[in-house]
PDB file of N, CA and C in Angstrom:
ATOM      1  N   UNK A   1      -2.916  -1.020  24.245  1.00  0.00           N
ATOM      2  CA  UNK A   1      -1.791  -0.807  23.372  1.00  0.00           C
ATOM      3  C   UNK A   1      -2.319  -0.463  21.979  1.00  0.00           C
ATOM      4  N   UNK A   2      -1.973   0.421  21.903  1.00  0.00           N
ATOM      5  CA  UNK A   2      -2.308   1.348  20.358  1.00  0.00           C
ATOM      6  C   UNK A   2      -1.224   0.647  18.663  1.00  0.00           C
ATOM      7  N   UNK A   3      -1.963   0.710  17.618  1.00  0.00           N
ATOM      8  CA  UNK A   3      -0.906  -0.113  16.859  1.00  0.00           C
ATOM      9  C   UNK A   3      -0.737   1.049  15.918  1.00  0.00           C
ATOM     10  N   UNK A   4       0.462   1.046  15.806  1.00  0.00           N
ATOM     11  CA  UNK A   4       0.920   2.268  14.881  1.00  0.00           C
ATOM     12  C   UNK A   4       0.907   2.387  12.992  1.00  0.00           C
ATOM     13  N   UNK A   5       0.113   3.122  12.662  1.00  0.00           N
ATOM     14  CA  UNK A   5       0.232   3.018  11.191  1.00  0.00           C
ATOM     15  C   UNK A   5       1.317   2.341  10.578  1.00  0.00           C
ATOM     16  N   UNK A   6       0.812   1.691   9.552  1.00  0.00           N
ATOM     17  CA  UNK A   6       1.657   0.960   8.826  1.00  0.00           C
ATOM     18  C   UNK A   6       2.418   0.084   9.674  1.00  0.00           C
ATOM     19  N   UNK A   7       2.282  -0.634  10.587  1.00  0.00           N
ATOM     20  CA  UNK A   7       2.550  -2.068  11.197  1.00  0.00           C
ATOM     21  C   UNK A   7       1.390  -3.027  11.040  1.00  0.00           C
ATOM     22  N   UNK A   8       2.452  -4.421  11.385  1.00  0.00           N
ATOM     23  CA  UNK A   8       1.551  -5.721  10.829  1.00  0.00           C
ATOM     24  C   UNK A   8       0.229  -5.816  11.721  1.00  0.00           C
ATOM     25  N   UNK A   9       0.047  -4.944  13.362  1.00  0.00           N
ATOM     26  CA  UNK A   9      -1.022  -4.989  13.556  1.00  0.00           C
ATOM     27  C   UNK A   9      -1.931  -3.892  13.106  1.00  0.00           C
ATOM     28  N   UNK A  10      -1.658  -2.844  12.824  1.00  0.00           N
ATOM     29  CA  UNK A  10      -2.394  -1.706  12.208  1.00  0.00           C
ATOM     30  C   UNK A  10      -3.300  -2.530  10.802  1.00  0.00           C
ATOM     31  N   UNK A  11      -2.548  -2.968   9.709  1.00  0.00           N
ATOM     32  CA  UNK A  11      -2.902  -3.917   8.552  1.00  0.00           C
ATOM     33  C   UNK A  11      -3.489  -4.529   9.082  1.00  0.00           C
ATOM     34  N   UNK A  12      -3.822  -5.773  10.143  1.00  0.00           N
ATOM     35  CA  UNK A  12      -4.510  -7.166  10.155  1.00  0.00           C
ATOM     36  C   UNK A  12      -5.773  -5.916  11.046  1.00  0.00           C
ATOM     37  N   UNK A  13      -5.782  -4.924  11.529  1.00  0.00           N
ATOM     38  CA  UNK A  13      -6.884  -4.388  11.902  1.00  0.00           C
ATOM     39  C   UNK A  13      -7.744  -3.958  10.800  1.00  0.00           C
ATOM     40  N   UNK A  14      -7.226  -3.442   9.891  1.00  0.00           N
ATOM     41  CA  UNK A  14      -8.025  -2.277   8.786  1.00  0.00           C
ATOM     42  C   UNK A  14      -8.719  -3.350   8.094  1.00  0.00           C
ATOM     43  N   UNK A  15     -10.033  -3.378   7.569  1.00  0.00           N
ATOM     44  CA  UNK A  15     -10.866  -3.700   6.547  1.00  0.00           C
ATOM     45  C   UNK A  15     -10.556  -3.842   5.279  1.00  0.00           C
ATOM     46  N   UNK A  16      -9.854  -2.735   5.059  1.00  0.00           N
ATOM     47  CA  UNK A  16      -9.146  -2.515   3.388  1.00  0.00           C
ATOM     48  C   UNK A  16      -8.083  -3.810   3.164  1.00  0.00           C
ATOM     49  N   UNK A  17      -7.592  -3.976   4.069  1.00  0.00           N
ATOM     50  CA  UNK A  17      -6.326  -5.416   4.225  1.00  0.00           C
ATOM     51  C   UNK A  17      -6.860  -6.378   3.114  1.00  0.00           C
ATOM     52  N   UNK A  18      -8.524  -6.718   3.694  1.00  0.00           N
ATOM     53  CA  UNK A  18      -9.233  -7.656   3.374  1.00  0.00           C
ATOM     54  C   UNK A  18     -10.461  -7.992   1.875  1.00  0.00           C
ATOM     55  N   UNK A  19      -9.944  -6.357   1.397  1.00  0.00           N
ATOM     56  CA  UNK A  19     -10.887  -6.307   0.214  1.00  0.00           C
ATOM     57  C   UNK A  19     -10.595  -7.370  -0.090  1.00  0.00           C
ATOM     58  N   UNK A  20     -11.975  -8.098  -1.340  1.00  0.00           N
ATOM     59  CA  UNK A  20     -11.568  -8.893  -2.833  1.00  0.00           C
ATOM     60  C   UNK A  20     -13.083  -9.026  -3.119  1.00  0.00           C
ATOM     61  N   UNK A  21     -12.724  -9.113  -4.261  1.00  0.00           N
ATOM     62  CA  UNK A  21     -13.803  -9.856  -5.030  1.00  0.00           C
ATOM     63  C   UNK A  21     -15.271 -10.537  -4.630  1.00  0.00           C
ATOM     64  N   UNK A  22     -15.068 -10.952  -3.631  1.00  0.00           N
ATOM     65  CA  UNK A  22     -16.447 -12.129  -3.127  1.00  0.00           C
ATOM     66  C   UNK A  22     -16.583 -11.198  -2.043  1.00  0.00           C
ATOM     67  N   UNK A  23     -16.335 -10.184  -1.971  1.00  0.00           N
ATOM     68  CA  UNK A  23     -17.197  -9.543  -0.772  1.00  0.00           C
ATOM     69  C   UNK A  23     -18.685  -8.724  -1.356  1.00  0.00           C
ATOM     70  N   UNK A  24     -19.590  -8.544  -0.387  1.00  0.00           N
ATOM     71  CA  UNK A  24     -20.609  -7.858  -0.678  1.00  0.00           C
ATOM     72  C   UNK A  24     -20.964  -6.731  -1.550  1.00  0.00           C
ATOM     73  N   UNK A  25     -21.479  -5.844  -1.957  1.00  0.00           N
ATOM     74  CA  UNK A  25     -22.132  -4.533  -2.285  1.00  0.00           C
ATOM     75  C   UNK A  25     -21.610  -3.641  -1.159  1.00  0.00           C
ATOM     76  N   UNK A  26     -21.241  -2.280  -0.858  1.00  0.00           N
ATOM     77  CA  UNK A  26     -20.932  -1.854   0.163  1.00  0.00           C
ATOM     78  C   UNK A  26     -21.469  -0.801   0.752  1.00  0.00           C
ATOM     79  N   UNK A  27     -22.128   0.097   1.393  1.00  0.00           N
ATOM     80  CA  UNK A  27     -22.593   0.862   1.374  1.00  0.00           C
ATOM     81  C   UNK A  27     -21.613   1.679   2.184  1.00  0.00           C
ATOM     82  N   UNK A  28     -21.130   3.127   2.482  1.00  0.00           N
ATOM     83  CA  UNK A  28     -20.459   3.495   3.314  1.00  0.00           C
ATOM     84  C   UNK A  28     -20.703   5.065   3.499  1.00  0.00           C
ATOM     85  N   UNK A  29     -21.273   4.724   4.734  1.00  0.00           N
ATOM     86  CA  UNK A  29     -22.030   6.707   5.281  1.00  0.00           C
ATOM     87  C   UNK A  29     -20.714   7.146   6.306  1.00  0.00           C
ATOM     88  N   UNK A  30     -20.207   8.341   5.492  1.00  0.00           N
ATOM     89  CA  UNK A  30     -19.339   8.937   6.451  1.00  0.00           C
ATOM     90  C   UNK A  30     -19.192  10.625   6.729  1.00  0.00           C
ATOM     91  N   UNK A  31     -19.594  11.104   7.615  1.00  0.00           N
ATOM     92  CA  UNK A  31     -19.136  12.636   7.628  1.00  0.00           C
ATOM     93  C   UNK A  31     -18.106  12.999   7.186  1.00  0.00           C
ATOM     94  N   UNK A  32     -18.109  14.532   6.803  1.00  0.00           N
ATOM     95  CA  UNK A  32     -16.588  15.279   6.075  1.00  0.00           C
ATOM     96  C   UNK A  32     -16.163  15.585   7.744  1.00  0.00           C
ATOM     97  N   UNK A  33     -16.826  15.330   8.562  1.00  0.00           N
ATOM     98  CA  UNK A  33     -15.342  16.037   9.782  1.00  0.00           C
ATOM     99  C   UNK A  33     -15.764  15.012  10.830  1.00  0.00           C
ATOM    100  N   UNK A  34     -15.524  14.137  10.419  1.00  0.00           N
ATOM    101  CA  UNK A  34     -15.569  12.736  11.215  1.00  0.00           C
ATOM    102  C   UNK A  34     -14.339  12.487  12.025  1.00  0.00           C
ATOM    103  N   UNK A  35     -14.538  11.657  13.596  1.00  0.00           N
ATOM    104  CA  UNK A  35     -13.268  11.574  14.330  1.00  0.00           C
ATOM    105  C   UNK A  35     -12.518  10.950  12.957  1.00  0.00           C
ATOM    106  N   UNK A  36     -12.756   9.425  12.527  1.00  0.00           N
ATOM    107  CA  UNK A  36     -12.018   8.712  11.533  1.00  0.00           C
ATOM    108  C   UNK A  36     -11.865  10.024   9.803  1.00  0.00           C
ATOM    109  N   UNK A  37     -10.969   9.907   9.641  1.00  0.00           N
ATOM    110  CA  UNK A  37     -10.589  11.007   8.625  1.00  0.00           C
ATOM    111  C   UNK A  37     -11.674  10.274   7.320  1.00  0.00           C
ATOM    112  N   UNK A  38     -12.202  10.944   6.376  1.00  0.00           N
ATOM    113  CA  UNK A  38     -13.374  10.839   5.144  1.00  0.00           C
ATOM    114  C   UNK A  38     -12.054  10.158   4.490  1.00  0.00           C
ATOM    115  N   UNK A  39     -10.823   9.946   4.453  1.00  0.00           N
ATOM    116  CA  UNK A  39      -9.582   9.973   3.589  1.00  0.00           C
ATOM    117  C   UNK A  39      -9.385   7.908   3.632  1.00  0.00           C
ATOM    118  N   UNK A  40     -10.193   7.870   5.330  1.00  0.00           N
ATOM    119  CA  UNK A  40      -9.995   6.309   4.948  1.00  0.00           C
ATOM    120  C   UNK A  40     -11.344   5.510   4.425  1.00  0.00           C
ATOM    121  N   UNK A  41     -12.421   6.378   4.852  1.00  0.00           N
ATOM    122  CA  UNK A  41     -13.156   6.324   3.721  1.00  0.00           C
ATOM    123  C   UNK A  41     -13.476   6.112   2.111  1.00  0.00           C
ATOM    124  N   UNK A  42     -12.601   7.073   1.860  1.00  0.00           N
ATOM    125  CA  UNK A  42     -12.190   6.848   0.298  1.00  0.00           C
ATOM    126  C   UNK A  42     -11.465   6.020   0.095  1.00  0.00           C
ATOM    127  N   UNK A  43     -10.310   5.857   0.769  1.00  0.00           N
ATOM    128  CA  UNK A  43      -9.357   4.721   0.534  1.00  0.00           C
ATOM    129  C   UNK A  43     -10.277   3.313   0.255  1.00  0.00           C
ATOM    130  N   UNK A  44     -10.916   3.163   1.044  1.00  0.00           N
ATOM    131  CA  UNK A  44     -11.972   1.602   1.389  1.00  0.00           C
ATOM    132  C   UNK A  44     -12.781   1.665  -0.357  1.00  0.00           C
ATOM    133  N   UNK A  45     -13.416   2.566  -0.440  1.00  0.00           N
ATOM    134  CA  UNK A  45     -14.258   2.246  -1.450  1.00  0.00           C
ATOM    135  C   UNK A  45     -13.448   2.829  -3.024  1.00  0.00           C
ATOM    136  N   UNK A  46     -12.063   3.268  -2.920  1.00  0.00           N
ATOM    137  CA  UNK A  46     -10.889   3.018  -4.169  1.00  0.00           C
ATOM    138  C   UNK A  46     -10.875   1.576  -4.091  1.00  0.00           C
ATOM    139  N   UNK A  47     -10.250   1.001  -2.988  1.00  0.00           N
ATOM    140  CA  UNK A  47     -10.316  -0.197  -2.851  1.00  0.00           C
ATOM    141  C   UNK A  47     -10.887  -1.179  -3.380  1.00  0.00           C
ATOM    142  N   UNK A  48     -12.393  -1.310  -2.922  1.00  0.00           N
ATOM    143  CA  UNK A  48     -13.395  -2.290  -3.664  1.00  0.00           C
ATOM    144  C   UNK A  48     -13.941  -1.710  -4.928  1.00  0.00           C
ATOM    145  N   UNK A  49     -13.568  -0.677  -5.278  1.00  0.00           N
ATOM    146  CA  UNK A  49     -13.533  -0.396  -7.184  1.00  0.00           C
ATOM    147  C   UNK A  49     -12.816  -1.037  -7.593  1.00  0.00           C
ATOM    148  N   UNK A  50     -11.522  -1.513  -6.725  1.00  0.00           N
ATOM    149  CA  UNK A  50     -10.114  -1.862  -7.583  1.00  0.00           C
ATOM    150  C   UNK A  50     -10.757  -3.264  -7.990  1.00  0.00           C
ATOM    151  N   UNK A  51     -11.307  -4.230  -6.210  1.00  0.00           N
ATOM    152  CA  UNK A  51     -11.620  -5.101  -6.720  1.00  0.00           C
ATOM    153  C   UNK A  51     -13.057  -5.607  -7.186  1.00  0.00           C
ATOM    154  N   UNK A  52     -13.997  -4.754  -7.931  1.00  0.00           N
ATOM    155  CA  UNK A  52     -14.732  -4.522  -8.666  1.00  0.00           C
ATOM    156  C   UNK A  52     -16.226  -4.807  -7.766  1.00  0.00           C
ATOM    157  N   UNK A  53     -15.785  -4.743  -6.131  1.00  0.00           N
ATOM    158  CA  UNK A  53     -17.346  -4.531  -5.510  1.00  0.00           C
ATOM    159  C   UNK A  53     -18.257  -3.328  -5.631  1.00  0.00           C
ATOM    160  N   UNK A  54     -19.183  -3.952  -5.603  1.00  0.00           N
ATOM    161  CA  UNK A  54     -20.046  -2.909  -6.367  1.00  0.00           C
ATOM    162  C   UNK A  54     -20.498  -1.907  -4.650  1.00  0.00           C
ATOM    163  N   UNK A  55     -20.193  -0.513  -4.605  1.00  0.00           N
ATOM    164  CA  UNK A  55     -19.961   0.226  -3.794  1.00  0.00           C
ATOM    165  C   UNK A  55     -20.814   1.416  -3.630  1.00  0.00           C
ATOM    166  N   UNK A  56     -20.929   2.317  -2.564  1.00  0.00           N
ATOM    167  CA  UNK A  56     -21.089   4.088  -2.873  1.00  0.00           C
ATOM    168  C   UNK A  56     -20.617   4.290  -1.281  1.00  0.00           C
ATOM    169  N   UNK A  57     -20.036   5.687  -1.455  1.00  0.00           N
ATOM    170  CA  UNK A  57     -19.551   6.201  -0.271  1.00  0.00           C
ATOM    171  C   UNK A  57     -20.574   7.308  -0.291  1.00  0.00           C
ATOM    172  N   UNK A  58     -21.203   7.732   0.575  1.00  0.00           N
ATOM    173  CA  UNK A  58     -22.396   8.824   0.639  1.00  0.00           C
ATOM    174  C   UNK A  58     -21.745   9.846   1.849  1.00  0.00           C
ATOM    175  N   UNK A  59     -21.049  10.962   1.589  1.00  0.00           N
ATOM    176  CA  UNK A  59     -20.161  11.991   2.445  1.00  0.00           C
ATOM    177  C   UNK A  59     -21.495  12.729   2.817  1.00  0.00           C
ATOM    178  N   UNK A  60     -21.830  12.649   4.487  1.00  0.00           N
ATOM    179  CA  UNK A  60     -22.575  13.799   4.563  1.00  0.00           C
ATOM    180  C   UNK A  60     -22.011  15.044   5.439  1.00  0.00           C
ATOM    181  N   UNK A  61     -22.533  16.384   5.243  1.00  0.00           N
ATOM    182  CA  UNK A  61     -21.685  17.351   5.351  1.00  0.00           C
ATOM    183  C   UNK A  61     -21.791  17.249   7.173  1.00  0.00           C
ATOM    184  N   UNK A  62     -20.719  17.937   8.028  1.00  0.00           N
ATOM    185  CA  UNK A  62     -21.320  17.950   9.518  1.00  0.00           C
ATOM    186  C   UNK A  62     -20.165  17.321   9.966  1.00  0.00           C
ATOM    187  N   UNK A  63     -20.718  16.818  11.721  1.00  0.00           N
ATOM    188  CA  UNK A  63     -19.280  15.860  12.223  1.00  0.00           C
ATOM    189  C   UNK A  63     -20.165  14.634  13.158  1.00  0.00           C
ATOM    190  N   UNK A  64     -19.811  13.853  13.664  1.00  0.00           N
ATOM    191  CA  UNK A  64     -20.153  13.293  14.858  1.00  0.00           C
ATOM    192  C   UNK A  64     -21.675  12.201  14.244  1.00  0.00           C
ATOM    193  N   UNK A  65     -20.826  11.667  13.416  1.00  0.00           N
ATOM    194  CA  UNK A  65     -21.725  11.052  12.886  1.00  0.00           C
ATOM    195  C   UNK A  65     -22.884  11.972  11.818  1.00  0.00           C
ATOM    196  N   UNK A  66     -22.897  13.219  11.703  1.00  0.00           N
ATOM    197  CA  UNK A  66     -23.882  13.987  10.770  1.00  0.00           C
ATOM    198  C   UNK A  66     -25.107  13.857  11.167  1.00  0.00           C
ATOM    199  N   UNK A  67     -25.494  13.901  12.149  1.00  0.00           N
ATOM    200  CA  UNK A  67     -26.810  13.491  12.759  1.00  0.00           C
ATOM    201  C   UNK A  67     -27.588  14.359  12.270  1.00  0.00           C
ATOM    202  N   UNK A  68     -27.313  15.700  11.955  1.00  0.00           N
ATOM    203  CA  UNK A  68     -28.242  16.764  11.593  1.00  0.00           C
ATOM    204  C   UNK A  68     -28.645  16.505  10.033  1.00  0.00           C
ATOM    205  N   UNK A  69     -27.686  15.608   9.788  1.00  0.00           N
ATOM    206  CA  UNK A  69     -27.597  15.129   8.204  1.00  0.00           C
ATOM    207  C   UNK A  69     -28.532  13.745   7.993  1.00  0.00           C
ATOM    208  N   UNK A  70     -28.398  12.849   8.886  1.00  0.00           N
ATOM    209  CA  UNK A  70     -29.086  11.520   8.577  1.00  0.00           C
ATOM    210  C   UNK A  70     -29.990  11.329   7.583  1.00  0.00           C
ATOM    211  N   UNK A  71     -31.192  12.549   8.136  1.00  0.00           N
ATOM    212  CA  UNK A  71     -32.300  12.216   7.183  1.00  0.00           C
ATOM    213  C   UNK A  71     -32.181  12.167   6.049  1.00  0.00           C
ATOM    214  N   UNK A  72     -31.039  12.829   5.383  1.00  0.00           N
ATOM    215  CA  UNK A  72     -30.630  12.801   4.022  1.00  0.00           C
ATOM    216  C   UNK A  72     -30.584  11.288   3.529  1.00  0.00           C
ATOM    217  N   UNK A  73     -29.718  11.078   4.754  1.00  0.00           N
ATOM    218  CA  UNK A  73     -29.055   9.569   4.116  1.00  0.00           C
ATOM    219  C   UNK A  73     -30.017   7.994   3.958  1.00  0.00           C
ATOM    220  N   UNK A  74     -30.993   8.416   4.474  1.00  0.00           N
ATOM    221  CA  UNK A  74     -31.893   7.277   4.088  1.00  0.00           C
ATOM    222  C   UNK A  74     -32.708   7.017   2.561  1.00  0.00           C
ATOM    223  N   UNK A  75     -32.529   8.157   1.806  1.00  0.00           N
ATOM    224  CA  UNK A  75     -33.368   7.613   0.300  1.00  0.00           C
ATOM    225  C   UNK A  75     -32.161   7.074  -0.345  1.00  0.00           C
ATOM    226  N   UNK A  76     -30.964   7.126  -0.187  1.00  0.00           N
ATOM    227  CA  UNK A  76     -29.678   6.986  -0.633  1.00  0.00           C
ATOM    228  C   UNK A  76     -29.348   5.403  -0.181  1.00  0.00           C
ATOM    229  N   UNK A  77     -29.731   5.352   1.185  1.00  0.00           N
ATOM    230  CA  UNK A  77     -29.563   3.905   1.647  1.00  0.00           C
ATOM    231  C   UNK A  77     -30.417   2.841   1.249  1.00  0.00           C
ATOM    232  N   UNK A  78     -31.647   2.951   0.845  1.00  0.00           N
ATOM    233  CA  UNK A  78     -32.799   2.532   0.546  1.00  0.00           C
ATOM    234  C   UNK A  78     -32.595   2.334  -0.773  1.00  0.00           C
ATOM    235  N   UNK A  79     -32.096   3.138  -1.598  1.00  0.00           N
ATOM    236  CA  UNK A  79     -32.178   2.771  -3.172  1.00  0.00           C
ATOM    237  C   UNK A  79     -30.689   1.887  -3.148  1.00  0.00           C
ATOM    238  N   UNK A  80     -29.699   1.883  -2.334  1.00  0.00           N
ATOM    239  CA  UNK A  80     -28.887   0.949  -2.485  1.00  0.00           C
ATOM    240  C   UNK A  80     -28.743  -0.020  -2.037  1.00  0.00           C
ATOM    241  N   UNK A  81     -30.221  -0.326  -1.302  1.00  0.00           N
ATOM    242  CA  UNK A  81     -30.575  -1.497  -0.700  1.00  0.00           C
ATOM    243  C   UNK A  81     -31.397  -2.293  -2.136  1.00  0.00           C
ATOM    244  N   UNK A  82     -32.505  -1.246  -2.220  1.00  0.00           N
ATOM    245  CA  UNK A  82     -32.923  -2.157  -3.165  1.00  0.00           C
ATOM    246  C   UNK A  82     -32.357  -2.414  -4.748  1.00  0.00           C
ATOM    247  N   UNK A  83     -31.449  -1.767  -4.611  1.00  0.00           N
ATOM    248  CA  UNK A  83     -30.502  -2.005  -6.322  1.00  0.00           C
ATOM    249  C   UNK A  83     -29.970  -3.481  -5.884  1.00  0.00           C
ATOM    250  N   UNK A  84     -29.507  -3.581  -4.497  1.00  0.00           N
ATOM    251  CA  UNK A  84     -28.500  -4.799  -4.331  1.00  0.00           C
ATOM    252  C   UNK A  84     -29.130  -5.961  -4.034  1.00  0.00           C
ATOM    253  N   UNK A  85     -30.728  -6.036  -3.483  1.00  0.00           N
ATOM    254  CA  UNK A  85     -31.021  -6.680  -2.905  1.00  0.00           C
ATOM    255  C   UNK A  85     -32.111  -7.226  -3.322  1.00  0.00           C
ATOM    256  N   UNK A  86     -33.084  -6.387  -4.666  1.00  0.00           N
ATOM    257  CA  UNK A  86     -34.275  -6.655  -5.184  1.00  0.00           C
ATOM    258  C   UNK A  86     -33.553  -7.680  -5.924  1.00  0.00           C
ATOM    259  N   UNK A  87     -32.965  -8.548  -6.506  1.00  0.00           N
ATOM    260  CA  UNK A  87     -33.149  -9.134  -7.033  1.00  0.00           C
ATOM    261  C   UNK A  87     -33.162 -11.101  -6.080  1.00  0.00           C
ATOM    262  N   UNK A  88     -32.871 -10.616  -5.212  1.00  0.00           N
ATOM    263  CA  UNK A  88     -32.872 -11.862  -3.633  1.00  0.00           C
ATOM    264  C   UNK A  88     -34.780 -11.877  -4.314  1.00  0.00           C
ATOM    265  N   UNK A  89     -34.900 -13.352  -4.104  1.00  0.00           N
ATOM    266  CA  UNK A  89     -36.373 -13.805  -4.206  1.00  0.00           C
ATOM    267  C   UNK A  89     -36.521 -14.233  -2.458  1.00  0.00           C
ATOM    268  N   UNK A  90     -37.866 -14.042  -1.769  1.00  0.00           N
ATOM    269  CA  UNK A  90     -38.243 -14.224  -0.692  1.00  0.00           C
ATOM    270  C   UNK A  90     -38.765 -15.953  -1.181  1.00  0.00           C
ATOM    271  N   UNK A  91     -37.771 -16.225   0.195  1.00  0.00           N
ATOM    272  CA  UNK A  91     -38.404 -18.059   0.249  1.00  0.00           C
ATOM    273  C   UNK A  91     -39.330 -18.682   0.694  1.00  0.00           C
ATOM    274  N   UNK A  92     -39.899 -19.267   0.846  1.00  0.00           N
ATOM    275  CA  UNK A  92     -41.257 -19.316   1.691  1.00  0.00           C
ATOM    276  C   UNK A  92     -40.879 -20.413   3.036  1.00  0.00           C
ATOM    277  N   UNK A  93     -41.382 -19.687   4.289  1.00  0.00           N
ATOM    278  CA  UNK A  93     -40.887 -20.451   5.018  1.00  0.00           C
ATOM    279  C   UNK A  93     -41.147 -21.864   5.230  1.00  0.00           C
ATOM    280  N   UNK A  94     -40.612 -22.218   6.040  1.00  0.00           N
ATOM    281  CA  UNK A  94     -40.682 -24.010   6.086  1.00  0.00           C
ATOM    282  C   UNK A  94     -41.252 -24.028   7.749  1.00  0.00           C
ATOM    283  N   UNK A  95     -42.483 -24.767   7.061  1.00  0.00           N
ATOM    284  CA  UNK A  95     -42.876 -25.150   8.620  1.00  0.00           C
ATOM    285  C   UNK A  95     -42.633 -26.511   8.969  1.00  0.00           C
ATOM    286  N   UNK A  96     -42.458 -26.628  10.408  1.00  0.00           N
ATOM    287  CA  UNK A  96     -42.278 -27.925  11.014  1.00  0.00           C
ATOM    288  C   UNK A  96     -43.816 -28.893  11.285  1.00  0.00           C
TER     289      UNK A  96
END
């Protein structure tokens, strides 16, 4: 059973429902001719601007995931890994 836009199960499905504040950094790789439209894409990361997560949507050109595109998308993923994440200190493990 399919839930139709704009019903209460369509909403409790979508991600965007759930923005706020205490969510993560976001990263979001999406093709311009993707099955899912680039439009809810944007919507998601208007979204967590609104609520001030720190974000990037990286559109690569193509469809079907942009596979011909990927390689692009890794210096892009990588620097928004380490913008978000260099500042995490490594713990030292605990031995038993």
């Amino acid at each position: 059973m399919q839930a139709e836009p704009g019903s209460p199960r369509y909403a409790a499905a979508s991600p965007i429902t759930y923005v706020d504040r205490t969510d993560p950094p976001t990263l979001l790789v999406n093709s311009t001719h993707e099955i899912v439209p680039i439009e809810q894409a944007l919507e998601l990361a208007h979204k967590l601007e609104k609520a001030r997560v720190p974000n990037r949507l990286l559109e690569l050109p193509g469809s079907r995931h942009a596979t011909a595109s990927e390689e692009s998308a890794w210096p892009a993923t990588l620097r928004f890994l380490q913008r978000h994440l260099n500042h995490w200190q490594r713990r030292p493990s605990l031995e038993c």
